[in-house]
Protein backbone atom coordinates (compact mmCIF):
# COMPACT_ATOMS: atom_id res chain seq x y z
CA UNK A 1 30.09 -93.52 12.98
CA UNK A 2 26.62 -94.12 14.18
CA UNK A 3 23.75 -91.49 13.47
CA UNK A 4 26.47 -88.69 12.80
CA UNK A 5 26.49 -90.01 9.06
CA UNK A 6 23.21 -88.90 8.48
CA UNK A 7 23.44 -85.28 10.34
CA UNK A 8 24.80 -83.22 7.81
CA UNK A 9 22.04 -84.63 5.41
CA UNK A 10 19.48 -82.69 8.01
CA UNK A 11 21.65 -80.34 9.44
CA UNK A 12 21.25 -77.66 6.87
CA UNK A 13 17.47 -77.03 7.95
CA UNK A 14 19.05 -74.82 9.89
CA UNK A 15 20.56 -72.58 7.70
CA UNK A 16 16.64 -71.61 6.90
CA UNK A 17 15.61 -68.50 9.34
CA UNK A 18 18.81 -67.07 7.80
CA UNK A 19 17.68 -67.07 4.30
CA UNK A 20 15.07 -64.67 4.60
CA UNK A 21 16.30 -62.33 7.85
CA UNK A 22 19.79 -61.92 6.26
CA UNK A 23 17.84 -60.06 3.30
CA UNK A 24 15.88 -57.75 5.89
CA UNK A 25 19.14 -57.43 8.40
CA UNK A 26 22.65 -57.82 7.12
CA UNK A 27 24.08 -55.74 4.25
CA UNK A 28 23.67 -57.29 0.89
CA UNK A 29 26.81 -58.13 0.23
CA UNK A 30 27.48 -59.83 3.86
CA UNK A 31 24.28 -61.47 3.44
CA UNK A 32 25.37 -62.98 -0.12
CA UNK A 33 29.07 -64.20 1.29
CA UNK A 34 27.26 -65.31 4.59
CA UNK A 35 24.12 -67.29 2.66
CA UNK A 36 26.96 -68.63 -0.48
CA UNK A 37 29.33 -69.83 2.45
CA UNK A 38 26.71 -71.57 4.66
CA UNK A 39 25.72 -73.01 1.20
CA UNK A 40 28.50 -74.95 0.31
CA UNK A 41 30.15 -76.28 3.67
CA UNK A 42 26.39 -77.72 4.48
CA UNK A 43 26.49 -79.32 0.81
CA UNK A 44 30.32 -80.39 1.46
CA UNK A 45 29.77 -81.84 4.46
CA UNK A 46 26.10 -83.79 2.87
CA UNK A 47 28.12 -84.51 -0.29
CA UNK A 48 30.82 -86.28 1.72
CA UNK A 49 28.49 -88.58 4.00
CA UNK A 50 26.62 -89.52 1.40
CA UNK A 51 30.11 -91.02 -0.29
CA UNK A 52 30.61 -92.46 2.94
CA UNK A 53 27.19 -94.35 2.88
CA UNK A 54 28.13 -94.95 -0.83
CA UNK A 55 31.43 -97.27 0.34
CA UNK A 56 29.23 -99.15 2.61
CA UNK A 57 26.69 -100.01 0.23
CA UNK A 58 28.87 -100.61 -2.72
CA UNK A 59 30.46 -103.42 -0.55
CA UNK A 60 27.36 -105.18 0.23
CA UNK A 61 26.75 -105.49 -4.02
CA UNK A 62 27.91 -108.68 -5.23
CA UNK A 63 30.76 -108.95 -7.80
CA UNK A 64 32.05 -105.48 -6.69
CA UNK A 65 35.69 -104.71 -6.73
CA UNK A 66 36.22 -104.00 -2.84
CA UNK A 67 37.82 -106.01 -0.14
CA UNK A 68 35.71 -108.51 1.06
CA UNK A 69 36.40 -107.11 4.50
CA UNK A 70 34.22 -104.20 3.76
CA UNK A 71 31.17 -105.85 3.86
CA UNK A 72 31.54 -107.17 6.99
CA UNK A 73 29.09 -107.20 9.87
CA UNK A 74 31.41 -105.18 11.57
CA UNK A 75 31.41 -102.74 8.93
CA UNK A 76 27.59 -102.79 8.83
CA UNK A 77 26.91 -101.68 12.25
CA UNK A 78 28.69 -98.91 11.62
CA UNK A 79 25.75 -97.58 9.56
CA UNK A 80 22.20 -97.70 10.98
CA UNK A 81 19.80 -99.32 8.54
CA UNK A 82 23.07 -100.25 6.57
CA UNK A 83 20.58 -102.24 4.35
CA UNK A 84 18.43 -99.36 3.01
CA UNK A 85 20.47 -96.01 3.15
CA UNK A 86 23.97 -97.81 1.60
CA UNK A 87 22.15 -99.33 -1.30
CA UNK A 88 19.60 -95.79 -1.82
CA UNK A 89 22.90 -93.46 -0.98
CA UNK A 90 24.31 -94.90 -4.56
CA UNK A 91 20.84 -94.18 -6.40
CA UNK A 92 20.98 -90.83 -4.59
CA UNK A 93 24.40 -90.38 -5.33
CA UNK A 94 23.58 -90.78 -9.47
CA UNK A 95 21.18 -88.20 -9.41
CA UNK A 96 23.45 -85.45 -7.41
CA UNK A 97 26.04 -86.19 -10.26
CA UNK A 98 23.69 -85.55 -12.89
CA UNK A 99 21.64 -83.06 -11.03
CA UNK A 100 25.72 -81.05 -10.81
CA UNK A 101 26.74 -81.78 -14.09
CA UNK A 102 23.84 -80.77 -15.95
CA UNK A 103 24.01 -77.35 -13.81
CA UNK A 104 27.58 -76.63 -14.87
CA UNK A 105 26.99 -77.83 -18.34
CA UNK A 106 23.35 -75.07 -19.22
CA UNK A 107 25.79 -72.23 -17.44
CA UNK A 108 28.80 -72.57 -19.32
CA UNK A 109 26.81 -73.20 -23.00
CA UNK A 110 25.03 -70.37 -22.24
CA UNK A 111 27.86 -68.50 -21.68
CA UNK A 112 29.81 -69.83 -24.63
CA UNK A 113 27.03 -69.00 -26.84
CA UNK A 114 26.56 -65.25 -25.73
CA UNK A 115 30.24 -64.72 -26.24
CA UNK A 116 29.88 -66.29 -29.76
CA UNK A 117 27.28 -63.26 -30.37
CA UNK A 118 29.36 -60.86 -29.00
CA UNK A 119 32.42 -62.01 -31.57
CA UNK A 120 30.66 -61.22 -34.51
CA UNK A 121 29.92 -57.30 -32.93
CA UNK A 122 33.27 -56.64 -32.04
CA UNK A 123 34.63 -53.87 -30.04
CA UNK A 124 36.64 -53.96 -26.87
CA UNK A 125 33.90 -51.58 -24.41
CA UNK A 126 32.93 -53.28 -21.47
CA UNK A 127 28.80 -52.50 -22.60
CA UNK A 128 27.68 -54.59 -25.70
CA UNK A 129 24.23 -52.82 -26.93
CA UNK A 130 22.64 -55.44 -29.19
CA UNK A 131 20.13 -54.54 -32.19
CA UNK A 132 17.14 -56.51 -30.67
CA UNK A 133 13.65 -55.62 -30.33
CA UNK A 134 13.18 -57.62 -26.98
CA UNK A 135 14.41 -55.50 -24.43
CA UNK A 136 16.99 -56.95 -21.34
CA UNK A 137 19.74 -56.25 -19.62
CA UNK A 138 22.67 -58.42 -18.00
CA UNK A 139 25.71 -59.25 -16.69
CA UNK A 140 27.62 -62.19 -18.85
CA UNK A 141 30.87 -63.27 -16.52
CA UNK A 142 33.86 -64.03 -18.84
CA UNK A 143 37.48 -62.86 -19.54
CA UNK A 144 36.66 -60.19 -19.59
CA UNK A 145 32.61 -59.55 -18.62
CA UNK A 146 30.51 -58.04 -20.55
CA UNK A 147 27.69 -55.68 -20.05
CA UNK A 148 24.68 -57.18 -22.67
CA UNK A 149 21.88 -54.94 -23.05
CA UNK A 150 19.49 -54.70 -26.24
CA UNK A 151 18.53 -51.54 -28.25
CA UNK A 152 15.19 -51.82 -26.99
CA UNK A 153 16.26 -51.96 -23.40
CA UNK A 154 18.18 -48.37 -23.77
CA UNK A 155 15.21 -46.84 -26.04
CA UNK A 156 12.72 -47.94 -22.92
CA UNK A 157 14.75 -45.97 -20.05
CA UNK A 158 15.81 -42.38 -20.12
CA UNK A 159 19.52 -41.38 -20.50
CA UNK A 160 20.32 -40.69 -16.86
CA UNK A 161 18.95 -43.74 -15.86
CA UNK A 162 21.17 -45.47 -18.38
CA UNK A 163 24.12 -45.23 -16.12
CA UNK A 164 22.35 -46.81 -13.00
CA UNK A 165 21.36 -49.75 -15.20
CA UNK A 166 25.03 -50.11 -16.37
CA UNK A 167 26.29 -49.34 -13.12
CA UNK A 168 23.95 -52.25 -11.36
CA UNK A 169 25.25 -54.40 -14.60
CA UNK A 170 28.99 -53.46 -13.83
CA UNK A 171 28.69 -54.31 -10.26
CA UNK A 172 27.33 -57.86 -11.19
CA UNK A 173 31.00 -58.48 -13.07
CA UNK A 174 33.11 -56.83 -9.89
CA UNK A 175 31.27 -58.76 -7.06
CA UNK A 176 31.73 -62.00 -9.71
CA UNK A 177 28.04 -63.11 -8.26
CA UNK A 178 27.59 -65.45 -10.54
CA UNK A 179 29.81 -67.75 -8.97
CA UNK A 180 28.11 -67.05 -5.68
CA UNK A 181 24.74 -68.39 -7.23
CA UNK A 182 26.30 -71.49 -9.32
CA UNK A 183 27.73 -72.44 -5.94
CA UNK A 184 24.45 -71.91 -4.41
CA UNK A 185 22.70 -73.93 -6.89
CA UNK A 186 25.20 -76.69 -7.17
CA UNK A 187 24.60 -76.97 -3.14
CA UNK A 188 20.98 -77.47 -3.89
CA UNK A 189 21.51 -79.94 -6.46
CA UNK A 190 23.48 -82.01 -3.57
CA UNK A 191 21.18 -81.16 -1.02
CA UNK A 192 17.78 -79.81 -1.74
CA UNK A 193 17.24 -78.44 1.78
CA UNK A 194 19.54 -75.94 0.61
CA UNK A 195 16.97 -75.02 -2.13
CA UNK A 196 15.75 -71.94 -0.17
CA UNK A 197 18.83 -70.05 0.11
CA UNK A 198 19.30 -69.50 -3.80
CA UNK A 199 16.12 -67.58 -3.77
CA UNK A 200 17.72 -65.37 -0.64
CA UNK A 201 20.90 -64.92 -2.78
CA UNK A 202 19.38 -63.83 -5.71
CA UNK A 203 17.66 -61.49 -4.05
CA UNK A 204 21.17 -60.19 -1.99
CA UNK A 205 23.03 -60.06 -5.10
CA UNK A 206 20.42 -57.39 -7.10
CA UNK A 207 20.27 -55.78 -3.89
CA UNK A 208 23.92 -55.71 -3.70
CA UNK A 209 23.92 -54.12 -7.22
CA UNK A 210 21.04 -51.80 -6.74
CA UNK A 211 23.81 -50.48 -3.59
CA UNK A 212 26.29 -50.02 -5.99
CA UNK A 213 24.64 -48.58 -8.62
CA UNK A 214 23.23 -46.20 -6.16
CA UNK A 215 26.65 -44.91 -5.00
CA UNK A 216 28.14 -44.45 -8.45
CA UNK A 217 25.39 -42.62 -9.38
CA UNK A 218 24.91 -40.45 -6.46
CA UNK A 219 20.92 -40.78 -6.85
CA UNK A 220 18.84 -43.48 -4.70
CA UNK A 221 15.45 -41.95 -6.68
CA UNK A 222 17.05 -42.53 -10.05
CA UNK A 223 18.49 -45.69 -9.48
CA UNK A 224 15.26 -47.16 -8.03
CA UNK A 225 13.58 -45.39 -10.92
CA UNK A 226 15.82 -47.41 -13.55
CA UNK A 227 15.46 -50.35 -11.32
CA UNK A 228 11.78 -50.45 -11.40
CA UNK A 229 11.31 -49.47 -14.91
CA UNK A 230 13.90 -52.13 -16.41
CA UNK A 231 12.00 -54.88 -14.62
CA UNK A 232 8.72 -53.36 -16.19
CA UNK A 233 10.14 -53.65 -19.83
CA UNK A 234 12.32 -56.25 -19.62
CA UNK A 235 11.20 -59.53 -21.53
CA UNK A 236 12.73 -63.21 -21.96
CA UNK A 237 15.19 -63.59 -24.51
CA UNK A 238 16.20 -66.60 -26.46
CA UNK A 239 18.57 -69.07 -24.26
CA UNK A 240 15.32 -70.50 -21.86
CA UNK A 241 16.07 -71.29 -18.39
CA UNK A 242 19.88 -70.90 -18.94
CA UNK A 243 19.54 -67.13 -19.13
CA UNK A 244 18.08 -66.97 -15.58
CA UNK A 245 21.47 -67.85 -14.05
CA UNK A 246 22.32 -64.05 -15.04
CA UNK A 247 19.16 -61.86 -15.52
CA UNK A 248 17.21 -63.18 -12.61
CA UNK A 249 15.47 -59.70 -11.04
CA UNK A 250 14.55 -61.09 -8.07
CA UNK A 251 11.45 -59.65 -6.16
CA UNK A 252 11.65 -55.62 -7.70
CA UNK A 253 8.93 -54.05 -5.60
CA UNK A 254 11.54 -54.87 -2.35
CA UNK A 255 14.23 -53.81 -4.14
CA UNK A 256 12.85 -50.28 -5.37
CA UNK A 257 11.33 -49.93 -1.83
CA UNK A 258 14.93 -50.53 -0.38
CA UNK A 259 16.69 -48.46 -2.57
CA UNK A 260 13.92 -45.41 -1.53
CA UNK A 261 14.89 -45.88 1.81
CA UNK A 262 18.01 -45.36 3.85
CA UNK A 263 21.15 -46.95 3.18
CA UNK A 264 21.86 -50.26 4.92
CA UNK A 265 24.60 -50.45 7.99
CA UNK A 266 27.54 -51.99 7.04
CA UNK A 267 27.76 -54.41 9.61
CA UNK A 268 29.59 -57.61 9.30
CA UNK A 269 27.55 -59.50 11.88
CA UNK A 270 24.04 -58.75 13.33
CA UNK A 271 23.53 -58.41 16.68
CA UNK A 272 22.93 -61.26 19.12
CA UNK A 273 19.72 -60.10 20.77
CA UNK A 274 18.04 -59.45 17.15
CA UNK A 275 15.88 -62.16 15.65
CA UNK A 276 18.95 -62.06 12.11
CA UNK A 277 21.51 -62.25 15.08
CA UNK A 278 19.60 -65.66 16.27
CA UNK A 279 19.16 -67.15 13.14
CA UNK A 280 22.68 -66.35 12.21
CA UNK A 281 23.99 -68.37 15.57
CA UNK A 282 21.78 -70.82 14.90
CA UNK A 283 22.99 -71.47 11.29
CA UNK A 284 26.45 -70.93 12.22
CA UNK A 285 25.99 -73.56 14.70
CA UNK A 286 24.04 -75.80 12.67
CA UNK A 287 27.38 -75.67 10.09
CA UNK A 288 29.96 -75.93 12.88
CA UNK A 289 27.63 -79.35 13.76
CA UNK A 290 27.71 -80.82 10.42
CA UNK A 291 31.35 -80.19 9.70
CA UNK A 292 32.12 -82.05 12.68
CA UNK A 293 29.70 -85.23 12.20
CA UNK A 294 30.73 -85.11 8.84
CA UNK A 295 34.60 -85.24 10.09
CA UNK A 296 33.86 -87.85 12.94
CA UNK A 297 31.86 -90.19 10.43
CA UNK A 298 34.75 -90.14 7.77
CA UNK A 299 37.06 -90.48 10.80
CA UNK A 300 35.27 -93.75 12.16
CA UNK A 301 34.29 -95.35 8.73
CA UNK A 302 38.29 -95.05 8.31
CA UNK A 303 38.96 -96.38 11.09
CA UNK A 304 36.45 -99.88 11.02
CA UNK A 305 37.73 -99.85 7.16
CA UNK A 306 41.34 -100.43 8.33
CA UNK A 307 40.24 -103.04 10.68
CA UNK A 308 38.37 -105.04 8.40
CA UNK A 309 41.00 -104.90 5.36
CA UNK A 310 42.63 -108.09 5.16
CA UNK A 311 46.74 -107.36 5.27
């Protein structure tokens, strides 16, 4: 499998230009898909040659329960620097596990907390309006979502603008965008080049609500308005870093100054001769790359593997 073992592991630096021109260029909610899909083959692809490397320096460990075969010199050359990146693939490996697991485990307490909270309210409306002095606002995914907003919150924005912030809130639960950013951030946790494009999702999933708020409402000015105010107001509530995962604003003077000014083009690729159209060929390609090296490396690993098992 040569070098193509370690190409996905670089590959997705080239998802980058695309983080930042797909929030200037593509409709929010094409840029979110396009940014969460990019996400997780480059982390697939990373994730799986990083197992592979994981095989071939698990069999070079003495006592371990693999044919003897595996840790053959033919085996070895398959790798480059088989010495080094098999044994550091299994420390790296460790850390992606934990780095995942704690992820999913802070998202889904959080959750399970909030909806402990909203038992002891009651009431079946889709908008739970808490008695707390701190005021927030957000979107908590479940079966079914809920819209959580504090007292405080409602008393600091005027009642028109109430229905853009519920609106923006509703449209969090319909596009299900938190499972665009846990698979965003689970791809960084396996690959930390990917780092860069959670900070382009957030911002393409407010902007994506800021849209549809502005269309139920019928009032770009109020909805920016409400935007702009809420983000004023708004203060941390208890739940530390966990809450982030579903009240992150994301940059608010962009968003109010995009929501003052035209509506974006619908458009479900930018064109070529545009600097987003270039950096969205380029990360396309740079995906297409690492699927493949990723494929070829498994392929070949298989393939010396089968030769070197003992019958």
């Amino acid at each position: 499998m040569g070098v193509f073992v370690y190409l996905p592991l670089v590959l997705p630096l080239t998802a980058l230009p695309i983080a930042r021109l797909a929030e200037q260029h593509l409709h929010p909610r094409r840029a979110a898909r396009l940014l969460t899909t990019v996400a997780v083959i480059l982390a697939s692809c990373s994730l799986l040659c990083l197992g592979l490397l994981v095989v071939v320096g698990t069999a070079q460990l003495p006592g371990n329960p693999l044919p003897d075969g595996w840790s053959d010199d033919e085996v070895r050359e398959a790798v480059p620097h088989d010495a080094f990146a098999g044994k550091a693939s299994i420390l790296a490996l460790v850390v992606v596990t934990a780095a995942c697991g704690f992820t999913v485990h802070r998202h889904f307490r959080f959750r399970a907390r909030a909806h402990r909270v909203l038992r002891g309210l009651g009431g079946d409306d889709d908008v739970a309006v808490l008695p707390d002095a701190i005021p927030y606002a957000y979107a908590l995914p479940g079966s079914p979502g809920r819209v959580m907003v504090s007292t405080a919150m409602l008393a600091s924005l005027e009642p028109a603008e109430h229905r853009a912030l519920f609106a923006h809130e509703r449209a969090h639960l319909t596009g299900r965008h938190h499972r665009l950013l846990l698979a965003t951030r689970l791809a960084g946790c396996v690959n930390p080049l990917l780092w860069p494009l959670l900070g382009a999702l957030v911002y393409s999933t407010e902007r994506w609500a800021d849209e549809e708020a502005a269309r139920v409402t019928g009032d770009r000015r109020l909805t920016a308005r409400a935007v702009g105010k809420a983000a004023l107001v708004a203060r941390p509530v208890p739940g530390g870093a966990a809450f982030a995962a579903f009240a992150a604003a994301g940059p608010v003077p962009r968003r109010v100054a995009a929501l003052l000014g035209p509506v974006p083009p619908d458009r479900s690729w930018p064109p070529a001769l545009t600097p987003a159209g270039a950096a969205a060929l380029v990360a396309a390609a740079g995906t297409t790359v690492s699927a493949l090296s990723a494929l070829n490396a498994a392929v070949a690993l298989f393939l010396v593997l089968e030769a070197a098992t003992p019958l």
